[in-house]
Protein backbone atom coordinates (compact mmCIF):
# COMPACT_ATOMS: atom_id res chain seq x y z
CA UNK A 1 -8.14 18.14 1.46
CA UNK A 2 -7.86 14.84 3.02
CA UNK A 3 -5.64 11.86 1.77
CA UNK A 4 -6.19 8.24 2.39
CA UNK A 5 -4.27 5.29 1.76
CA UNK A 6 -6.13 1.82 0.37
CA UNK A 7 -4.39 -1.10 1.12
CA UNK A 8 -5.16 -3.32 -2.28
CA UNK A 9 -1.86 -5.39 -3.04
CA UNK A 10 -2.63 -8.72 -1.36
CA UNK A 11 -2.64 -11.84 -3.82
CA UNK A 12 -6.35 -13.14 -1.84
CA UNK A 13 -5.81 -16.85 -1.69
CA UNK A 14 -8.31 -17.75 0.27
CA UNK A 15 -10.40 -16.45 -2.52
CA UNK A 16 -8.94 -18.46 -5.56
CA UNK A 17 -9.48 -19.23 -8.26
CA UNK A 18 -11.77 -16.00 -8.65
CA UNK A 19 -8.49 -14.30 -7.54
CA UNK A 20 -6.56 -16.18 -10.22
CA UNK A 21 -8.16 -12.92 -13.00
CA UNK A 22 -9.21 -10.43 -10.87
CA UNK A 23 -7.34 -8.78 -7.65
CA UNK A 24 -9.74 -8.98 -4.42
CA UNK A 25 -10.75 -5.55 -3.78
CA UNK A 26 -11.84 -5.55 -7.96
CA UNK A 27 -14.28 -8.74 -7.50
CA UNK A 28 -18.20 -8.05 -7.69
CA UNK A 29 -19.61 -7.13 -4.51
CA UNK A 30 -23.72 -5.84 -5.47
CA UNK A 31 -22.96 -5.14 -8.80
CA UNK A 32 -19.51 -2.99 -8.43
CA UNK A 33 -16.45 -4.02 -7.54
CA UNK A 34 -15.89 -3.97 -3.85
CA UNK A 35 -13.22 -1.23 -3.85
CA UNK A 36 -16.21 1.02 -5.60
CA UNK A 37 -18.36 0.74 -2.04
CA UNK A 38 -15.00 2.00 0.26
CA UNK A 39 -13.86 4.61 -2.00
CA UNK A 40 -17.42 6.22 -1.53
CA UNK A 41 -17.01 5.85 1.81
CA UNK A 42 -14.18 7.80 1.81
CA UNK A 43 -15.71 10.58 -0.46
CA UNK A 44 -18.41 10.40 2.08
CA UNK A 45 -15.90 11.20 4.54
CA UNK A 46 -14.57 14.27 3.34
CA UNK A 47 -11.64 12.42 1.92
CA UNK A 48 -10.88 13.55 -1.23
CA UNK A 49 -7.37 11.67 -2.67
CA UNK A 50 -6.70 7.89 -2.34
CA UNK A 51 -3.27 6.46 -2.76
CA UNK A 52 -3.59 3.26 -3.87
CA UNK A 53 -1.17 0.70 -2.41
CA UNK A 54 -0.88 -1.93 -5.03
CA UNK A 55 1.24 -5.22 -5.93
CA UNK A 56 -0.71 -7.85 -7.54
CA UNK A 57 -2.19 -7.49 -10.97
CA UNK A 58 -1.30 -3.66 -10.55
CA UNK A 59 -2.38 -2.51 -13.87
CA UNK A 60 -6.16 -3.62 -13.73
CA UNK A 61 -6.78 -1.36 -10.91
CA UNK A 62 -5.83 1.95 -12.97
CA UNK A 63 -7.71 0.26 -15.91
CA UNK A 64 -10.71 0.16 -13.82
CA UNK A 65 -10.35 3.58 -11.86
CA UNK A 66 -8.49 5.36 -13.97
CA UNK A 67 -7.80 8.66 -12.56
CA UNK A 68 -10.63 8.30 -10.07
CA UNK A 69 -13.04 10.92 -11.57
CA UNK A 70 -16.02 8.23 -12.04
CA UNK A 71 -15.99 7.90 -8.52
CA UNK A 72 -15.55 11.33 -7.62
CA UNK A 73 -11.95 11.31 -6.28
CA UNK A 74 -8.13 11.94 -6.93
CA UNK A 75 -6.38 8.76 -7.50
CA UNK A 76 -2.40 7.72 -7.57
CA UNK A 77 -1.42 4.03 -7.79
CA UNK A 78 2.11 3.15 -5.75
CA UNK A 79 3.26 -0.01 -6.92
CA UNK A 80 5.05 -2.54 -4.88
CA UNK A 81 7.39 -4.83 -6.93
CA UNK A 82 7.79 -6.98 -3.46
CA UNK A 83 4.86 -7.32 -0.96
CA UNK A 84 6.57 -5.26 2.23
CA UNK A 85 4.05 -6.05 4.99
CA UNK A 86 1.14 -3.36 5.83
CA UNK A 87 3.57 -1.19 7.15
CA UNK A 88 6.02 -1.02 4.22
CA UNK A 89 2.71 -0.86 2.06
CA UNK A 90 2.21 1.78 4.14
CA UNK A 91 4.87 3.60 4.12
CA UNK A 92 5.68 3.14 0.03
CA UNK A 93 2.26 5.00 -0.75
CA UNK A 94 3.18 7.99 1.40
CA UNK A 95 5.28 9.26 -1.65
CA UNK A 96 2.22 9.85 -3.28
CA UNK A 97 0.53 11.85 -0.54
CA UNK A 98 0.99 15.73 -0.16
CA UNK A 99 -0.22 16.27 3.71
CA UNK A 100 1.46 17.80 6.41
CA UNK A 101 3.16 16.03 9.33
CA UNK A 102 0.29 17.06 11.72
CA UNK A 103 -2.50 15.98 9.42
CA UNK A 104 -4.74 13.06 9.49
CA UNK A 105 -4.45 9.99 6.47
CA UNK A 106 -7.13 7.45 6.84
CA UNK A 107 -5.74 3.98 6.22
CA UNK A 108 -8.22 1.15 4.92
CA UNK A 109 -7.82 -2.43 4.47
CA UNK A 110 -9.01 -3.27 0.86
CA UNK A 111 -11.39 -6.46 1.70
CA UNK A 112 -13.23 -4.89 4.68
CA UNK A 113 -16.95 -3.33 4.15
CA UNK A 114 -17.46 -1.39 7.47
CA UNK A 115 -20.92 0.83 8.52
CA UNK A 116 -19.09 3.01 11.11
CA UNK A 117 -18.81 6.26 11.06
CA UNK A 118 -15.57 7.50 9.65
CA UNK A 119 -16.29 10.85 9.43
CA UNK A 120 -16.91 10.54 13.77
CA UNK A 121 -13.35 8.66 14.11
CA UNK A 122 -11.33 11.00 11.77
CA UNK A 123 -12.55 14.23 14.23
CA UNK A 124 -11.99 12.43 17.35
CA UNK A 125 -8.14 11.19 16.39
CA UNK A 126 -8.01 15.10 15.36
CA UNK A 127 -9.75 16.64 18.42
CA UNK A 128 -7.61 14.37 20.71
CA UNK A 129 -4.47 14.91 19.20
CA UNK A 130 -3.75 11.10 19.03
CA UNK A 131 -0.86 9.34 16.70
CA UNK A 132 -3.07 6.33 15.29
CA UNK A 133 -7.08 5.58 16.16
CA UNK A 134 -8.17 2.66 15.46
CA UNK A 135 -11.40 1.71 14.50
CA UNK A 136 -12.09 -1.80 16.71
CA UNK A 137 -15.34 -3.43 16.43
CA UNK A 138 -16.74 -5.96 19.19
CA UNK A 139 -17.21 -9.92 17.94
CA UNK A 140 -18.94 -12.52 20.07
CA UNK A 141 -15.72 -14.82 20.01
CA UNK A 142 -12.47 -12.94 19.86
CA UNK A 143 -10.33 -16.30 19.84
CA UNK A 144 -10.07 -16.04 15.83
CA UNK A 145 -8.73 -12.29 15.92
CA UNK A 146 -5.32 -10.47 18.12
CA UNK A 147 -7.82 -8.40 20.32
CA UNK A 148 -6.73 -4.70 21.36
CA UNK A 149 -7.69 -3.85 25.26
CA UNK A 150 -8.08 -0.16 26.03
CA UNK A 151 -8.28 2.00 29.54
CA UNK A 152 -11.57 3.60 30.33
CA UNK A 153 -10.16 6.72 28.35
CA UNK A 154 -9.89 4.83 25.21
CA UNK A 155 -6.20 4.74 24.97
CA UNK A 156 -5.05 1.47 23.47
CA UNK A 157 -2.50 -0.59 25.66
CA UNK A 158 -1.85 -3.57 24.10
CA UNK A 159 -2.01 -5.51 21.09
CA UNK A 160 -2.42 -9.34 21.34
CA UNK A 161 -2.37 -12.42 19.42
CA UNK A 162 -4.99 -14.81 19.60
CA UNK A 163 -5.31 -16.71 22.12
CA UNK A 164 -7.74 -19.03 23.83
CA UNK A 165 -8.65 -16.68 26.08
CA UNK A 166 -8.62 -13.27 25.14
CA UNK A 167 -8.46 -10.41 27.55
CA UNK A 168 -11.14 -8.31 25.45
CA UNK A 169 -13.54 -8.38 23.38
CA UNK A 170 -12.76 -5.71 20.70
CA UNK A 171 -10.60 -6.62 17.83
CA UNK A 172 -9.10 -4.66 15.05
CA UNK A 173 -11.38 -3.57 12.16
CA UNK A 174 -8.74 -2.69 9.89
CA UNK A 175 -9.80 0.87 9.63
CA UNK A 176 -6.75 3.50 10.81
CA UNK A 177 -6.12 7.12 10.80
CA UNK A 178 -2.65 8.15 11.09
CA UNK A 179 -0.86 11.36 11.75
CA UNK A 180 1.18 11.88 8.94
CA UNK A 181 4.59 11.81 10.65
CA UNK A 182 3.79 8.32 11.93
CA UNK A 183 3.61 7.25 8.43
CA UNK A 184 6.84 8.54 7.70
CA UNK A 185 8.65 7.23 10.10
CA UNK A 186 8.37 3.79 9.37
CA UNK A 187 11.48 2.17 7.70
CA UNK A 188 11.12 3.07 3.94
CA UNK A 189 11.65 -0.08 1.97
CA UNK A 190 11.24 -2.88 4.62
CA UNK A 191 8.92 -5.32 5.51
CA UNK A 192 7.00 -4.07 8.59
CA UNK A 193 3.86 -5.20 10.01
CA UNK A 194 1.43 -2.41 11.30
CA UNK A 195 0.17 -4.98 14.01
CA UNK A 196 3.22 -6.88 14.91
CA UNK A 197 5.88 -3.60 14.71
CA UNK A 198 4.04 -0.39 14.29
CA UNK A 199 1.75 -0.36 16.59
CA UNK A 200 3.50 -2.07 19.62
CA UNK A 201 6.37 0.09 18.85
CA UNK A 202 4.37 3.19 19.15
CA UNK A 203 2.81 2.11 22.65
CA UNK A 204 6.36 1.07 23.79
CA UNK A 205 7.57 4.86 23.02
CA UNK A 206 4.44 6.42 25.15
CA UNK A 207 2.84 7.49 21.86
CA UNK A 208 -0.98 7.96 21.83
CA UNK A 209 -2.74 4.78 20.24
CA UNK A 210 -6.67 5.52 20.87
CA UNK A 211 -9.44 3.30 19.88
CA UNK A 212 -12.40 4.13 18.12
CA UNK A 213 -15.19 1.47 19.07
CA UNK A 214 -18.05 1.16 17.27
CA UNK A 215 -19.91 -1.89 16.39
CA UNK A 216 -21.75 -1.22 13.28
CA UNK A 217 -21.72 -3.68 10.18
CA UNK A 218 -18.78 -4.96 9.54
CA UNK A 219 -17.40 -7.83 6.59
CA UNK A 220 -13.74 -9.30 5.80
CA UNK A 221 -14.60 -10.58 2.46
CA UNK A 222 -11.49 -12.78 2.43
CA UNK A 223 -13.48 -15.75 1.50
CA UNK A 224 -16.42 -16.48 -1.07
CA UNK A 225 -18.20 -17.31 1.70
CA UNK A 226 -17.95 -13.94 3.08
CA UNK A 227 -17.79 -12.08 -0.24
CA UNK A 228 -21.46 -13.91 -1.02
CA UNK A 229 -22.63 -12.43 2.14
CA UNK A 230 -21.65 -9.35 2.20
CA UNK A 231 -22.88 -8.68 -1.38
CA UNK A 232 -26.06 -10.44 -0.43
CA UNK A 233 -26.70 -7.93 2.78
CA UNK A 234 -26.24 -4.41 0.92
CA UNK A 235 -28.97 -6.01 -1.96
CA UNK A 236 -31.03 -6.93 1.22
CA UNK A 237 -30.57 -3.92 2.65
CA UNK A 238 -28.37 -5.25 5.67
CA UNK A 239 -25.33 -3.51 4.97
CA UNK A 240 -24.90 -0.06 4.28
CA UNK A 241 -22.85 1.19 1.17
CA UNK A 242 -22.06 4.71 -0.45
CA UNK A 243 -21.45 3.62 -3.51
CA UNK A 244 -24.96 1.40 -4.40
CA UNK A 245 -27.94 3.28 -2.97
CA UNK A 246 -30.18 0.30 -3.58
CA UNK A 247 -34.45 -0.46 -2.23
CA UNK A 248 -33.87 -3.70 -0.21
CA UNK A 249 -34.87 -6.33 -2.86
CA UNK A 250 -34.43 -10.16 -3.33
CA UNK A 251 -32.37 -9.57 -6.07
CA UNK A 252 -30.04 -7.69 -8.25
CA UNK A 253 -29.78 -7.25 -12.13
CA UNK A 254 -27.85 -5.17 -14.08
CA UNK A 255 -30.13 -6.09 -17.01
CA UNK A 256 -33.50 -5.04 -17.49
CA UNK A 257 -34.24 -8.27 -18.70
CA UNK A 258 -35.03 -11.04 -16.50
CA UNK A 259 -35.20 -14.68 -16.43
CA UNK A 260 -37.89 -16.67 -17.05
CA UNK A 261 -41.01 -16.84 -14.54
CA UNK A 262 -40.26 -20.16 -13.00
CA UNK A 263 -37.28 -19.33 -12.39
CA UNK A 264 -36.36 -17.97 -8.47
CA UNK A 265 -33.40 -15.41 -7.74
CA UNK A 266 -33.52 -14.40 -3.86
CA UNK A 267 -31.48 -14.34 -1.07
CA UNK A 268 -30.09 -10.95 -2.01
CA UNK A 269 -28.50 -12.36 -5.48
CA UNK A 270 -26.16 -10.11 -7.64
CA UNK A 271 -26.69 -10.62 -11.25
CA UNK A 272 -24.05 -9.44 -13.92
CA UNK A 273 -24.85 -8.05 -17.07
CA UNK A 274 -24.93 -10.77 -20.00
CA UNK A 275 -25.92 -13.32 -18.02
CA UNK A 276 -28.68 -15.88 -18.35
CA UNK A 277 -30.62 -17.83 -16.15
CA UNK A 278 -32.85 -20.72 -17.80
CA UNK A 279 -36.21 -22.01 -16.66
CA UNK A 280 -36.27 -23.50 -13.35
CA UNK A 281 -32.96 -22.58 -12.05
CA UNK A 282 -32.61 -21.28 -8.18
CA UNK A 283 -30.25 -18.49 -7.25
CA UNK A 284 -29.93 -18.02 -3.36
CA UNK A 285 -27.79 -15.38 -2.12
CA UNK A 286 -24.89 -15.58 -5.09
CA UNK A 287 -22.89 -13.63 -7.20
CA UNK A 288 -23.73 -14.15 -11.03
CA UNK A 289 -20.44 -12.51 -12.64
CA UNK A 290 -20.80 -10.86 -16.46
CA UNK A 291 -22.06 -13.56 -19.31
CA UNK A 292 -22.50 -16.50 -16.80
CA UNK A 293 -24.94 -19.09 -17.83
CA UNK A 294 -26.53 -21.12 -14.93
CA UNK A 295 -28.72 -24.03 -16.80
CA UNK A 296 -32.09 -25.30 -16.62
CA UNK A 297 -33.12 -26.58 -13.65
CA UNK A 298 -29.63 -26.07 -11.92
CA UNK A 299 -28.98 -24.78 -8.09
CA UNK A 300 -26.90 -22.35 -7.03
CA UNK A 301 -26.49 -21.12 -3.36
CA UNK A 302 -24.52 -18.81 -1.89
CA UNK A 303 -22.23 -19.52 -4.02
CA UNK A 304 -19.73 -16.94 -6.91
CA UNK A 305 -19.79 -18.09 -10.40
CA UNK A 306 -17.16 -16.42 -12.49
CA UNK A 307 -17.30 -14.77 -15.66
CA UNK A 308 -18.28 -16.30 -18.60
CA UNK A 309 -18.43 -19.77 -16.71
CA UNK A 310 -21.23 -22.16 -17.41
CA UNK A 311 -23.15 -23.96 -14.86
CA UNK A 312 -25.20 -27.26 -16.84
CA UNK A 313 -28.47 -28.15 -16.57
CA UNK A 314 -29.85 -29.54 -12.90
CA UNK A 315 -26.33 -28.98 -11.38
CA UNK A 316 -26.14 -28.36 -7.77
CA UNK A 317 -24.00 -25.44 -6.49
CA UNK A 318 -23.77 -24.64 -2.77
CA UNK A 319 -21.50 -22.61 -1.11
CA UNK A 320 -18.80 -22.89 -3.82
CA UNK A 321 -16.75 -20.91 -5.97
CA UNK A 322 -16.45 -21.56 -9.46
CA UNK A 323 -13.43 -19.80 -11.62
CA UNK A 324 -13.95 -17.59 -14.64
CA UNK A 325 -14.63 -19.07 -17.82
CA UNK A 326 -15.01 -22.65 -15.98
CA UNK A 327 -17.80 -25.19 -16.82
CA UNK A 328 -19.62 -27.52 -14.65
CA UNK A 329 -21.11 -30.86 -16.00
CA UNK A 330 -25.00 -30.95 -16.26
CA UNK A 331 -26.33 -32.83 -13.32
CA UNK A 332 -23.03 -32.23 -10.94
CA UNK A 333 -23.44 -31.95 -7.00
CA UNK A 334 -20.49 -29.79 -6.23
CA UNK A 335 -19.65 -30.07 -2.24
CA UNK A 336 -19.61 -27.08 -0.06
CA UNK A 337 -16.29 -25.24 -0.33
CA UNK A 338 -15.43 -27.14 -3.59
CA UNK A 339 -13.25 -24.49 -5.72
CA UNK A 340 -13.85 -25.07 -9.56
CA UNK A 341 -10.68 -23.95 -11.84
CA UNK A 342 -11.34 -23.40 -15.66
CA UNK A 343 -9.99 -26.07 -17.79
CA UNK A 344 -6.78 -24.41 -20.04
């Protein structure tokens, strides 16, 4: 059977305040939470248990999982009670996995929605013996990313920061599969980066780092911005997920009910269950979270609006995210990138 690690334990601050209640990998991403579309992606791979590599808000992940039945897998939580890096997250959820030295663990990032093929990377790090494959995935400006040249044989030779001018185009997609030994020899109970210590160690030591490069879809839904999109694109149709099978549509509600006829959702909105949308209210390309009310007349665009909160009447909402349980005046322009806390 093959094991995976998901790496789920970062506090997402670029995402608060909707981090503030929920962890990152838990928040609504086309009407599941994102962790949902990856771990079907991993049943889809043949993968069949998941260590879970947790540290913030722990609990709520086993409260929402549980044993990992619903979604068709075996799941064990390894808590961290201090963040150790990727590499000591790493290496602290290996305790929970029961492979050999020689066999493959597939390593995920928990905020990254990816359309390659995983089942393809897994057999070629196999079939070439390698000690890591990474998936890398080519971006038009590799300035914002450490890029990762490779030979004409795929092998990886270098791992570099960003820079102004970088030497390649492919950058990591945060998508790894280990041989199990690697895993356990990293330091148990340090602080080690995968990218800054792992990795360059392993190249230094003539081990075999190979790339897998495919550019498929691919979101980091580190921000609201992102986590908007990306939602938006599997409702669409754009992205590709395991876990919600959907007909490309403008919208979608998890209650048969909808709003009222002069009302618009599009853009690929998620709506929440509970929720209500009053007459002539827009909803482009946003997340509606469980018993949200967005008001008559009001705007929202691609924009996250938190559980429970309350958006008044002919407010204007664009590209913003606004907390659980938070309210926003009637008749308020909120600014792109504005972040709206509840009030205690």
């Amino acid at each position: 059977m093959r094991e995976a690690v998901l790496l789920v334990g970062g506090q997402g601050t670029r995402l608060r305040p909707l981090t503030l209640t929920t962890p990152k990998p838990l928040l609504p991403v086309a009407g599941v939470p994102f962790l949902t579309h990856q771990l079907a992606a991993l049943r889809q791979a043949g993968v069949g248990h998941v260590v879970l590599a947790t540290s913030y808000r722990a609990e709520i992940f086993q409260e929402t999982f549980g044993d990992g039945s619903p979604v068709g897998l075996r799941l064990t939580y390894l808590h961290e009670d201090e963040p150790l890096g990727t590499g000591g997250a790493i290496r602290n959820a290996a305790e929970g996995l029961t492979s050999k030295p020689d066999d493959p663990v597939v390593i995920l990032n928990g905020d990254v929605l990816s359309g390659h093929n995983l089942t393809a990377q897994i057999d070629a790090h196999v079939a070439r013996g390698a000690d890591v494959t990474l998936h890398l995935v080519e971006v038009d400006d590799a300035r914002a990313y450490g890029c990762v040249p490779t030979d004409d044989d795929g092998r990886v030779t270098a791992f570099l920061e960003k820079m102004e001018n970088p030497v390649s185009s492919w950058v990591n997609a945060g998508a790894y599969v280990f041989r199990r030994s690697v895993i356990d020899a990293i330091p148990a109970g340090e602080v080690v980066s995968v990218e800054r210590d792992t990795f360059p160690g392993l190249l230094a030591s003539g081990r075999l780092v190979r790339a897998w490069k495919e550019t498929a879809y691919w979101c980091d839904v580190g921000t609201p911005e992102a986590l908007v999109r990306c939602s938006a694109d599997i409702v669409l149709g754009i992205a590709p997920s395991a876990a919600q099978q959907l007909a490309p549509a403008p919208a979608w509600f998890a209650d048969a009910d909808r709003p009222p006829a002069d009302a618009q959702v599009i853009g690929g909105s998620a709506i929440a269950a509970g929720s209500a949308i009053e007459s002539g209210a827009l909803v482009d390309a946003s997340i509606i979270m469980a018993g949200a009310r967005i008001g008559a007349g009001a705007q929202i665009a691609r924009s996250v609006i938190g559980a429970g909160a309350v958006v008044g009447a002919g407010s204007v909402v664009v590209e913003c995210a606004v907390a659980d349980g938070a309210v926003v005046a009637p008749g308020s322009h909120l600014a792109s990138g504005s972040r709206i806390e509840a009030t205690p």
